[in-house]
N, C-alpha and C. Protein backbone atom coordinates (compact mmCIF):
# COMPACT_ATOMS: atom_id res chain seq x y z
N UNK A 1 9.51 -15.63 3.41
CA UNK A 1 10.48 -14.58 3.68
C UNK A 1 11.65 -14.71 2.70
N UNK A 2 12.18 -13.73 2.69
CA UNK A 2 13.27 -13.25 0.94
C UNK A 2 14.63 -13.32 1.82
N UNK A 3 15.57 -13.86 0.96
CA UNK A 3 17.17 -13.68 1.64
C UNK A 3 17.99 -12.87 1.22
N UNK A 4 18.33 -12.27 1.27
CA UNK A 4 19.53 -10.96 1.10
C UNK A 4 20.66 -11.58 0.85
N UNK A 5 21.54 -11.33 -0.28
CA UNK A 5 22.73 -12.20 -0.51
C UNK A 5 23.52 -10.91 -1.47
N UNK A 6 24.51 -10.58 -0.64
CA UNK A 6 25.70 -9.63 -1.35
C UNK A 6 27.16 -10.06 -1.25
N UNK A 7 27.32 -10.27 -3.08
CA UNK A 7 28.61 -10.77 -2.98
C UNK A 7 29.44 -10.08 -3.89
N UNK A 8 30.95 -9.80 -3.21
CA UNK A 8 31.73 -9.11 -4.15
C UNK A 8 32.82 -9.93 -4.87
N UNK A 9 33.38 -8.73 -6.07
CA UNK A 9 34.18 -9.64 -6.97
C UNK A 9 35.28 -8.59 -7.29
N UNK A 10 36.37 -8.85 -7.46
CA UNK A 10 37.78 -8.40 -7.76
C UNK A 10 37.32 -7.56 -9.19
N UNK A 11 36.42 -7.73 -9.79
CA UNK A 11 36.46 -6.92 -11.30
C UNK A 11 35.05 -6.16 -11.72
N UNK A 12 34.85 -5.86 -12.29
CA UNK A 12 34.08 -5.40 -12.72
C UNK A 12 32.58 -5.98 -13.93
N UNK A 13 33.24 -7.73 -13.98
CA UNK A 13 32.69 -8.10 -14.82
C UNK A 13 31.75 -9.56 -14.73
N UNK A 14 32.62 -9.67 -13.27
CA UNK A 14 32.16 -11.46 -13.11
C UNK A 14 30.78 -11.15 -12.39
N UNK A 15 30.22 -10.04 -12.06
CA UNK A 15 29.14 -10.05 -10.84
C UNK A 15 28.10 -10.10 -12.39
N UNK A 16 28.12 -9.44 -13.52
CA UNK A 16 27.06 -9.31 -14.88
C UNK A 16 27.25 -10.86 -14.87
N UNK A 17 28.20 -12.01 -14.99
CA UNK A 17 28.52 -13.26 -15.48
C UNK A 17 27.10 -14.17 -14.51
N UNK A 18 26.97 -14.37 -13.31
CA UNK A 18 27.03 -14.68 -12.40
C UNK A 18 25.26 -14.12 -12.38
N UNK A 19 25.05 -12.65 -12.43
CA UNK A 19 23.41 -12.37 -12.86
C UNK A 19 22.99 -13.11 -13.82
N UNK A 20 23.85 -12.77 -15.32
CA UNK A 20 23.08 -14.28 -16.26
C UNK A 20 23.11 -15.56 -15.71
N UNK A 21 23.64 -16.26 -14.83
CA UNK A 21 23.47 -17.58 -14.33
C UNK A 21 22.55 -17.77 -13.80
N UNK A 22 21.97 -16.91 -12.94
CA UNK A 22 20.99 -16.60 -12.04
C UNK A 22 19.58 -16.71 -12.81
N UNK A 23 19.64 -15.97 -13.47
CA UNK A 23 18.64 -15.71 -14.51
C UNK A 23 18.16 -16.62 -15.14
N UNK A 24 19.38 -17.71 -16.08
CA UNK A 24 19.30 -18.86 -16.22
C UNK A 24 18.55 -19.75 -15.44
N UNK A 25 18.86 -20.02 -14.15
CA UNK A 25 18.70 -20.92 -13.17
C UNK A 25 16.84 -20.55 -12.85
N UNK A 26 16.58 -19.01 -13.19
CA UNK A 26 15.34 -18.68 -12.87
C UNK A 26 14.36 -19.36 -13.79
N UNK A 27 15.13 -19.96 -15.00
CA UNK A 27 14.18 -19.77 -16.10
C UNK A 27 14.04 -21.18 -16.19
N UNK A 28 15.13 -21.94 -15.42
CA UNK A 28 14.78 -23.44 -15.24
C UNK A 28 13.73 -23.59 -13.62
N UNK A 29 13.09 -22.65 -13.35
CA UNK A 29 12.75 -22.78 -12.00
C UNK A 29 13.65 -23.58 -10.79
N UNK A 30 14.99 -23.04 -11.08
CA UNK A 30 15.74 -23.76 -9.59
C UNK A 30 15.72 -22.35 -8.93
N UNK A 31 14.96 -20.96 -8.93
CA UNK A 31 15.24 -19.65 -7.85
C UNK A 31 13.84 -19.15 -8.41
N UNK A 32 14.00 -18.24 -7.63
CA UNK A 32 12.90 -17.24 -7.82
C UNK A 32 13.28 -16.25 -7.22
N UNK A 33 13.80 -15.11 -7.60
CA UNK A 33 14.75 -14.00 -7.10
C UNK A 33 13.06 -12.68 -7.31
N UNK A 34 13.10 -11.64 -5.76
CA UNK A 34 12.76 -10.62 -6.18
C UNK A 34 13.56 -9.73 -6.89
N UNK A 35 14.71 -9.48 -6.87
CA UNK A 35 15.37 -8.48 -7.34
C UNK A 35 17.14 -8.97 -7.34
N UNK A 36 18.10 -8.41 -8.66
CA UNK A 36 19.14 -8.60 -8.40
C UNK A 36 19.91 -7.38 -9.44
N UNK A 37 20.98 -7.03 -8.83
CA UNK A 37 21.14 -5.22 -9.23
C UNK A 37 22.98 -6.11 -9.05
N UNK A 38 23.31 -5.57 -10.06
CA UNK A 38 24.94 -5.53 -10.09
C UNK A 38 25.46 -3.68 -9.88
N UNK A 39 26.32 -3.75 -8.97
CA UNK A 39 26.85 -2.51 -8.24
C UNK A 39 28.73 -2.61 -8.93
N UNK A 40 28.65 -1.87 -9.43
CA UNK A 40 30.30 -1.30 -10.00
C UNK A 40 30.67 0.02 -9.30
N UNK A 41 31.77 -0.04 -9.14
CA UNK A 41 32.67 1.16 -8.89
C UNK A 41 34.07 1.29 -10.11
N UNK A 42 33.44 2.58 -10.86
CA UNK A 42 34.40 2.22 -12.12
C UNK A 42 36.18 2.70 -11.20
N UNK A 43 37.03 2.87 -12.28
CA UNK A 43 38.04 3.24 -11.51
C UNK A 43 38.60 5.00 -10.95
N UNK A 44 37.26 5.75 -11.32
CA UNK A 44 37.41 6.74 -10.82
C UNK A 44 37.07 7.06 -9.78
N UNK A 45 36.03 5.81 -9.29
CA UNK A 45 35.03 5.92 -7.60
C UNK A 45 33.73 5.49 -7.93
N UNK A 46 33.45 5.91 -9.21
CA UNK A 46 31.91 6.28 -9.44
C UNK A 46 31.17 5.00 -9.07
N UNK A 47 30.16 4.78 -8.29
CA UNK A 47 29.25 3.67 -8.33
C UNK A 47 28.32 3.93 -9.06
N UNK A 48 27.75 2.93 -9.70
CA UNK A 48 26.75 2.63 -10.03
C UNK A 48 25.99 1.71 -10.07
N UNK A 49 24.90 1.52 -10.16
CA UNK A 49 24.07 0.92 -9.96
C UNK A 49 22.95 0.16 -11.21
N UNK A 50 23.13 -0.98 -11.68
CA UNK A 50 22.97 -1.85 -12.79
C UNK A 50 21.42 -3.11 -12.36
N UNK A 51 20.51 -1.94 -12.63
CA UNK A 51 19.32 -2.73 -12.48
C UNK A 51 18.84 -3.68 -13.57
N UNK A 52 18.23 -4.74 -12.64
CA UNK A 52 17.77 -5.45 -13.95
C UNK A 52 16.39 -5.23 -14.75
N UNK A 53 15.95 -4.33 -13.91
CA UNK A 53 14.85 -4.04 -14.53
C UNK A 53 14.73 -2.31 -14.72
N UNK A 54 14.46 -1.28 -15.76
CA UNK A 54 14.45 0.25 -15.77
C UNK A 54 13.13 0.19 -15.65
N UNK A 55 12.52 0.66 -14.41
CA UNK A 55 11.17 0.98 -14.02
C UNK A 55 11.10 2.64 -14.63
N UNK A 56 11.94 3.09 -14.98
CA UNK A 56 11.74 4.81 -15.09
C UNK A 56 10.74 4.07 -17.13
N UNK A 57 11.40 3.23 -17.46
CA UNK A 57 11.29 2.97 -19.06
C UNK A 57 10.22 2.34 -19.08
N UNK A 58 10.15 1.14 -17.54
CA UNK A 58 8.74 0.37 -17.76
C UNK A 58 7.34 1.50 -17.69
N UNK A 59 7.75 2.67 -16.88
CA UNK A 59 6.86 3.62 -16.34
C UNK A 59 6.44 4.08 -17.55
N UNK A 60 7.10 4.68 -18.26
CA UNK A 60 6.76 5.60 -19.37
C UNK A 60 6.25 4.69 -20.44
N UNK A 61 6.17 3.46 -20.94
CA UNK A 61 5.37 3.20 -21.37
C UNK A 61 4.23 2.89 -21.21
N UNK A 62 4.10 2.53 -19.53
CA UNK A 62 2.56 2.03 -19.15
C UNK A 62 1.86 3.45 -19.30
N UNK A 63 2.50 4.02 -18.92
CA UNK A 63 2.25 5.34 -18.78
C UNK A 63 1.49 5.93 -20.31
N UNK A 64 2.44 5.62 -21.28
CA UNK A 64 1.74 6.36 -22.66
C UNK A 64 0.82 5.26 -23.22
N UNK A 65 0.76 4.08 -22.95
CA UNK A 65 -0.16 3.42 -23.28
C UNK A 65 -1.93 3.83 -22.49
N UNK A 66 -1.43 4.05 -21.01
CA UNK A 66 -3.18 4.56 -20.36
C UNK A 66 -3.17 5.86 -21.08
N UNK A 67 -2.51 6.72 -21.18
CA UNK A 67 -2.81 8.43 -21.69
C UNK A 67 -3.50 8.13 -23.07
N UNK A 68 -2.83 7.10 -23.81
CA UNK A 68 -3.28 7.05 -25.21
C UNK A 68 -4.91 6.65 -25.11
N UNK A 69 -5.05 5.92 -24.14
CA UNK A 69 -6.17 5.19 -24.08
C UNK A 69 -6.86 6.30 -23.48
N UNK A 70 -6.71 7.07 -22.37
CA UNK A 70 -7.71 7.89 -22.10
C UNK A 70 -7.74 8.86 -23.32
N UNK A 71 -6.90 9.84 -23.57
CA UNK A 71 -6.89 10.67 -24.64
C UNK A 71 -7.89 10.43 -25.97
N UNK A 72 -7.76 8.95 -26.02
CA UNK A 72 -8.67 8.63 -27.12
C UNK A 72 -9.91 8.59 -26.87
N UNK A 73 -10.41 9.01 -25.62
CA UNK A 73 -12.00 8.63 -24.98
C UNK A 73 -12.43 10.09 -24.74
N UNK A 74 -11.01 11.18 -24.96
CA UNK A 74 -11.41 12.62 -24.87
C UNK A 74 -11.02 13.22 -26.25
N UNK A 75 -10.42 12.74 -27.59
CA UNK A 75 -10.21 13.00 -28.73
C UNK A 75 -8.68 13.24 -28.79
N UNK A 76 -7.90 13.46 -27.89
CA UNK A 76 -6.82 13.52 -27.83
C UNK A 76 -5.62 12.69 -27.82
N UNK A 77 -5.53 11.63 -28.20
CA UNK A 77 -4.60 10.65 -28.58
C UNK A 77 -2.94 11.09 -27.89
N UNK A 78 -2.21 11.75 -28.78
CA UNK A 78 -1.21 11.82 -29.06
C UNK A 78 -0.58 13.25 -27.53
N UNK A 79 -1.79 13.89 -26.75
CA UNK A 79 -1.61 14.69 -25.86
C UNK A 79 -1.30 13.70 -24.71
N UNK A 80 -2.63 13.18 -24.83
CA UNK A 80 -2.68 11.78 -23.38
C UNK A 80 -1.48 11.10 -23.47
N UNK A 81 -1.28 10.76 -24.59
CA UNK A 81 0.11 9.34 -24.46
C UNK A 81 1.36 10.56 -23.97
N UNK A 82 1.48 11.54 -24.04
CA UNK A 82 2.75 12.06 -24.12
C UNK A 82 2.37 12.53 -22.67
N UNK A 83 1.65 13.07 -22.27
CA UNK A 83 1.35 13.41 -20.19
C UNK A 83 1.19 11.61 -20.00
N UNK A 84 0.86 11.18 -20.37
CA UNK A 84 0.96 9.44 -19.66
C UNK A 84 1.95 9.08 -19.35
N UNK A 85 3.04 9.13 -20.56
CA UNK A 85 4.27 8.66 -20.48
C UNK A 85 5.06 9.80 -19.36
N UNK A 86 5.32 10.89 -19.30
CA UNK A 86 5.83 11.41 -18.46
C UNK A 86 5.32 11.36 -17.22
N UNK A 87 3.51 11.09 -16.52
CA UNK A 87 3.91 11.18 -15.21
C UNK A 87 4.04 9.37 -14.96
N UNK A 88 4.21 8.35 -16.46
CA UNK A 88 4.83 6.75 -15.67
C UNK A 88 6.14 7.22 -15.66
N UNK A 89 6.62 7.65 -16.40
CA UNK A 89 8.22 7.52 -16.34
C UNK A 89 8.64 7.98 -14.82
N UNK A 90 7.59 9.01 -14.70
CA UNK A 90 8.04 9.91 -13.11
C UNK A 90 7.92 8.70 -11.78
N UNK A 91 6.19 7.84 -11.97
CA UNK A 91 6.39 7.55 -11.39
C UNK A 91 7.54 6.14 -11.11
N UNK A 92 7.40 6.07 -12.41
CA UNK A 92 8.55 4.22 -12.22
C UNK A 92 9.68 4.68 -12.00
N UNK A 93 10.23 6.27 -12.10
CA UNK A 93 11.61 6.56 -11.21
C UNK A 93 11.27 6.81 -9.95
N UNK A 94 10.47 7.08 -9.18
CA UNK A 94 10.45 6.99 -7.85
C UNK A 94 9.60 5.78 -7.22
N UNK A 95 9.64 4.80 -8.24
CA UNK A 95 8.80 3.42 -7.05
C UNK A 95 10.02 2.51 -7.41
N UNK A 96 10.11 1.90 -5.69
CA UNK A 96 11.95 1.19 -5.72
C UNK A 96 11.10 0.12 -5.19
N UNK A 97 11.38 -1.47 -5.89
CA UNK A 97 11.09 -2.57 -5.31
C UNK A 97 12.22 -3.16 -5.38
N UNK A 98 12.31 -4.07 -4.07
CA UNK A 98 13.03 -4.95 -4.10
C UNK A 98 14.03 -4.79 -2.79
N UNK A 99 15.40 -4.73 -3.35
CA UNK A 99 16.75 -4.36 -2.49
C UNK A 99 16.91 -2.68 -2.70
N UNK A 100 16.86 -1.87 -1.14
CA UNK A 100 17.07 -0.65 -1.39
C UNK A 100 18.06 -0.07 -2.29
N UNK A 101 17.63 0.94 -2.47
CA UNK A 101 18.82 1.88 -3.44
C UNK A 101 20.04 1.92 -2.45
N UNK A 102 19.54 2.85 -1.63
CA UNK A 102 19.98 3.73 -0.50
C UNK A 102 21.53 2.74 -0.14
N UNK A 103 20.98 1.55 0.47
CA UNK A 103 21.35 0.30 1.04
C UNK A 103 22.41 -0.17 -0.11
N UNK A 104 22.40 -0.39 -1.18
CA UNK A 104 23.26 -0.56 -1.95
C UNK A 104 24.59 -0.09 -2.30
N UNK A 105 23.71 1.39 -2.53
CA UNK A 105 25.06 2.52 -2.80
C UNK A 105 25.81 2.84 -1.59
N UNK A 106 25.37 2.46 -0.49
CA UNK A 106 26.64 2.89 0.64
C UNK A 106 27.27 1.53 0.63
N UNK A 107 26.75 0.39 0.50
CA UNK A 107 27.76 -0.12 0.27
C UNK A 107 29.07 -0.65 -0.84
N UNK A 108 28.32 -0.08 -2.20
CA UNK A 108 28.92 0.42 -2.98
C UNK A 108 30.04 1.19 -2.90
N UNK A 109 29.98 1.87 -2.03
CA UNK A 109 30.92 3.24 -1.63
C UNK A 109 32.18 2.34 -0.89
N UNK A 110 32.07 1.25 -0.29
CA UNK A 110 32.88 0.57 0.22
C UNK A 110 33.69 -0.11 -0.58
N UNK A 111 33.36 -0.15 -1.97
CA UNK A 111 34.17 -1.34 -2.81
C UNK A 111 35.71 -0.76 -3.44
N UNK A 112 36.21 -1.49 -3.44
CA UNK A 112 37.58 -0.88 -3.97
C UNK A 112 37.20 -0.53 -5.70
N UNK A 113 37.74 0.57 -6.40
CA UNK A 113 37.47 0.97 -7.39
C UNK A 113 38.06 -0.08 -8.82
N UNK A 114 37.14 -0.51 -9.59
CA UNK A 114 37.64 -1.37 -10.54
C UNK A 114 36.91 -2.91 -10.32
N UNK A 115 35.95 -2.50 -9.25
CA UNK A 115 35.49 -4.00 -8.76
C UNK A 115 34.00 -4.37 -8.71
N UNK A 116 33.15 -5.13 -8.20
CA UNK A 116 31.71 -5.00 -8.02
C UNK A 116 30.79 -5.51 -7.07
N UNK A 117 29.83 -5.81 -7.10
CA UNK A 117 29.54 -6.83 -6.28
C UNK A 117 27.85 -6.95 -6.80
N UNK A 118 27.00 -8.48 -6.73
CA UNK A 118 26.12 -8.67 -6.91
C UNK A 118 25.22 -8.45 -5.64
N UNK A 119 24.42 -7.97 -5.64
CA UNK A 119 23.00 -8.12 -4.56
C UNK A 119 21.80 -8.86 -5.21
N UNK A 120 21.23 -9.84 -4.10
CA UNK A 120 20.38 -10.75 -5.17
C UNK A 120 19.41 -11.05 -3.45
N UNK A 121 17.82 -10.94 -3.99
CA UNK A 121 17.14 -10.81 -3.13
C UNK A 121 16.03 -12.31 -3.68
N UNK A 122 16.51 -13.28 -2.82
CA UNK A 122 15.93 -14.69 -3.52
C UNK A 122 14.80 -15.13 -2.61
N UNK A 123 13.76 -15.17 -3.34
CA UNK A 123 12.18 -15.79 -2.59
C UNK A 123 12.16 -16.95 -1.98
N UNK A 124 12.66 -18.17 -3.07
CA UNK A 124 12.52 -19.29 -3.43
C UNK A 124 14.11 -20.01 -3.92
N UNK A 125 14.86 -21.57 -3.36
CA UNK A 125 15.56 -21.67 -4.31
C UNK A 125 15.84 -23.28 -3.77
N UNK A 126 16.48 -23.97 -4.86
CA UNK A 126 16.62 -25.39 -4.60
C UNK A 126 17.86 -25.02 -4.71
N UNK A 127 19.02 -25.11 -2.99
CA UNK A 127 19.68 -24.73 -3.07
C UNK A 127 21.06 -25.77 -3.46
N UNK A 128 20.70 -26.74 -3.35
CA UNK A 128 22.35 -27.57 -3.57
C UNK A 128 21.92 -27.58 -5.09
N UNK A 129 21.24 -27.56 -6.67
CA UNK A 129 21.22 -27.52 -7.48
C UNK A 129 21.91 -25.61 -7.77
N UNK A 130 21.74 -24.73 -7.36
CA UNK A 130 21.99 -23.59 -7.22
C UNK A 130 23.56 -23.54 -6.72
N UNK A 131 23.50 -23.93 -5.65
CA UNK A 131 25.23 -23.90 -5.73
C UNK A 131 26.19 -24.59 -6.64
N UNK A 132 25.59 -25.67 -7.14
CA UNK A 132 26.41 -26.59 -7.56
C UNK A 132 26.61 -25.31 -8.81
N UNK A 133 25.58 -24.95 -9.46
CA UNK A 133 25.97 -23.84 -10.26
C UNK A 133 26.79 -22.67 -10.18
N UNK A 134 26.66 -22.61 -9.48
CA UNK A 134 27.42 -20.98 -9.07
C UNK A 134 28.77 -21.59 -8.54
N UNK A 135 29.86 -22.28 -8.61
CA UNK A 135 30.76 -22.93 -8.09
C UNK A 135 31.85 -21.91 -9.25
N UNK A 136 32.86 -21.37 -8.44
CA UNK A 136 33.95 -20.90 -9.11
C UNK A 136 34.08 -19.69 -9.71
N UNK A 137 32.49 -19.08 -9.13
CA UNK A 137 32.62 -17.48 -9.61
C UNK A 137 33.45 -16.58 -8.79
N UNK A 138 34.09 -17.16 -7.65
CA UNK A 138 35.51 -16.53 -7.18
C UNK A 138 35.07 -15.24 -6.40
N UNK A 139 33.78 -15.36 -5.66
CA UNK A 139 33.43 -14.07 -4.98
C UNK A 139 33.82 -13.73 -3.64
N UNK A 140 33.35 -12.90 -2.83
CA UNK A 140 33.36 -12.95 -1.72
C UNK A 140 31.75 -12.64 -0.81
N UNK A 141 31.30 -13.43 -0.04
CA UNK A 141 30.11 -12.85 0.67
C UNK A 141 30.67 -11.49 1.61
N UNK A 142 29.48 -10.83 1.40
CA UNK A 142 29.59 -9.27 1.88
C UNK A 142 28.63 -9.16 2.82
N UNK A 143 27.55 -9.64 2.58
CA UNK A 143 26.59 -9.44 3.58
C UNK A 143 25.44 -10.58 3.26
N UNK A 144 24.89 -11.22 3.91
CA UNK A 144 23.72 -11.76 3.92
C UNK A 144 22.57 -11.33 5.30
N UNK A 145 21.37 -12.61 4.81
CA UNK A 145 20.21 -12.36 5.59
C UNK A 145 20.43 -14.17 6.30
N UNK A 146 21.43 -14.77 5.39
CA UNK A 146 21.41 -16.26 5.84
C UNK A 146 21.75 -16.82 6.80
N UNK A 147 21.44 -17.42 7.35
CA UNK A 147 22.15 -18.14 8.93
C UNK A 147 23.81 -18.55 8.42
N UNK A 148 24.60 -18.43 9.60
CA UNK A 148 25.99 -18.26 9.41
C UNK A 148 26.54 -19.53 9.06
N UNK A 149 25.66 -20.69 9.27
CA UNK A 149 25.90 -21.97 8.62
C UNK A 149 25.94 -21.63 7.27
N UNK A 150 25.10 -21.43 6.70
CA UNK A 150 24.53 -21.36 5.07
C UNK A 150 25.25 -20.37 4.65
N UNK A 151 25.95 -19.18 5.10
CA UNK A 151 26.90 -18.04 4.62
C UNK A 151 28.16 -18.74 4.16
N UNK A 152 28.50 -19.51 5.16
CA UNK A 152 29.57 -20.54 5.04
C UNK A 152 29.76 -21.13 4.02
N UNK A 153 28.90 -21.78 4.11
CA UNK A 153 28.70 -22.75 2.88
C UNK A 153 28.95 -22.17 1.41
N UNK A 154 27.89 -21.02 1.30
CA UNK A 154 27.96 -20.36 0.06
C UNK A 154 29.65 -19.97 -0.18
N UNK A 155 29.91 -19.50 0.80
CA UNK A 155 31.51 -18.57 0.91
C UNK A 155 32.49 -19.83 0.24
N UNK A 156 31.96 -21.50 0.58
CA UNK A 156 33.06 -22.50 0.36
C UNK A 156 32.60 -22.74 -1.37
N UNK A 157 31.19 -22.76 -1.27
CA UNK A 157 30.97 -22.91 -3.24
C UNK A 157 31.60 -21.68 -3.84
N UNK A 158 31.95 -20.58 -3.44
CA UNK A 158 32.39 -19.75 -4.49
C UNK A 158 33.93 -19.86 -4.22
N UNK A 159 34.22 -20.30 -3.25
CA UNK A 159 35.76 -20.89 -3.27
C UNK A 159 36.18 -21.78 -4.74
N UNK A 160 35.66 -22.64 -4.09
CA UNK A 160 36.06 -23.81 -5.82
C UNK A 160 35.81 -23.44 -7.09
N UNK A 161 37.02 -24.58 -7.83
CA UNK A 161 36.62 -24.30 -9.06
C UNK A 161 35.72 -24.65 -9.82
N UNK A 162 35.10 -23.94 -10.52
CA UNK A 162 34.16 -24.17 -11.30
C UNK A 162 34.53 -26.28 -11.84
N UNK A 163 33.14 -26.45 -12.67
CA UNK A 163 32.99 -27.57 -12.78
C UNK A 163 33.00 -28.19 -13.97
């Protein structure tokens, strides 16, 4: 089972800081995250929503790569890849894995403007090597899936200063 972990930050910049750490940490196998989306509200209101992965981009190429491939088995190359790529692109904009959209952006809508917050949906994680990392990114927990012990905890590592 996956943990839900949303944390906000006074700016607009430390929640991107804090995804590369993550990422990092993935690539040393201390996590294994399904999904982690940085949420901004610039200072006009606007949220948005900062995936780490563009499924609309992954779509359209899987997409023109099978068209090319069928097209070429009907003489048509360059027809297939171009209907391939448009109905992946279509579909990798409407297939959502991970942490809802929906779920995000309302709480997005809650953030004070100029600020952000990370959502990070973790499989797997060796967690006192993981915190010890993440120490001093100065956030706040917003919401979790974690037992209120372990919310705690996290809430006291992003207290301190970094190391």
């Amino acid at each position: 089972m996956s943990d839900l972990i949303a944390i906000g930050f006074d700016n607009e910049h430390t929640a991107f800081e804090m995804r590369a750490e993550l990422v990092k940490l993935q690539k040393e196998y201390l996590i294994e995250m399904e999904d982690v989306v940085v949420v901004t509200k610039d200072d006009k209101g606007k949220v948005k929503l900062h995936q780490a992965m563009n499924l609309t981009a992954a779509g359209a190429v899987s997409g023109s790569f099978w068209g090319m491939l069928i097209g070429m088995i009907f003489l048509t190359p360059l027809v297939g890849a171009a209907v391939g790529a448009g109905a992946g692109a279509l579909s990798g904009k409407l297939t959502d894995v991970g942490i809802d959209d929906k779920f995000m952006q309302e709480l997005g809508e809650m953030l004070t403007p100029g600020t952000s917050a990370l959502f990070v949906l973790v499989r797997k994680a060796t967690p006192d090597k993981v915190l010890e990392r993440l120490k001093g990114f100065q956030g706040q927990v917003l919401k979790t899936s974690l037992t209120i012990d372990k919310e705690e905890e996290l809430q006291k590592i992003l207290d301190q200063s970094g190391s």
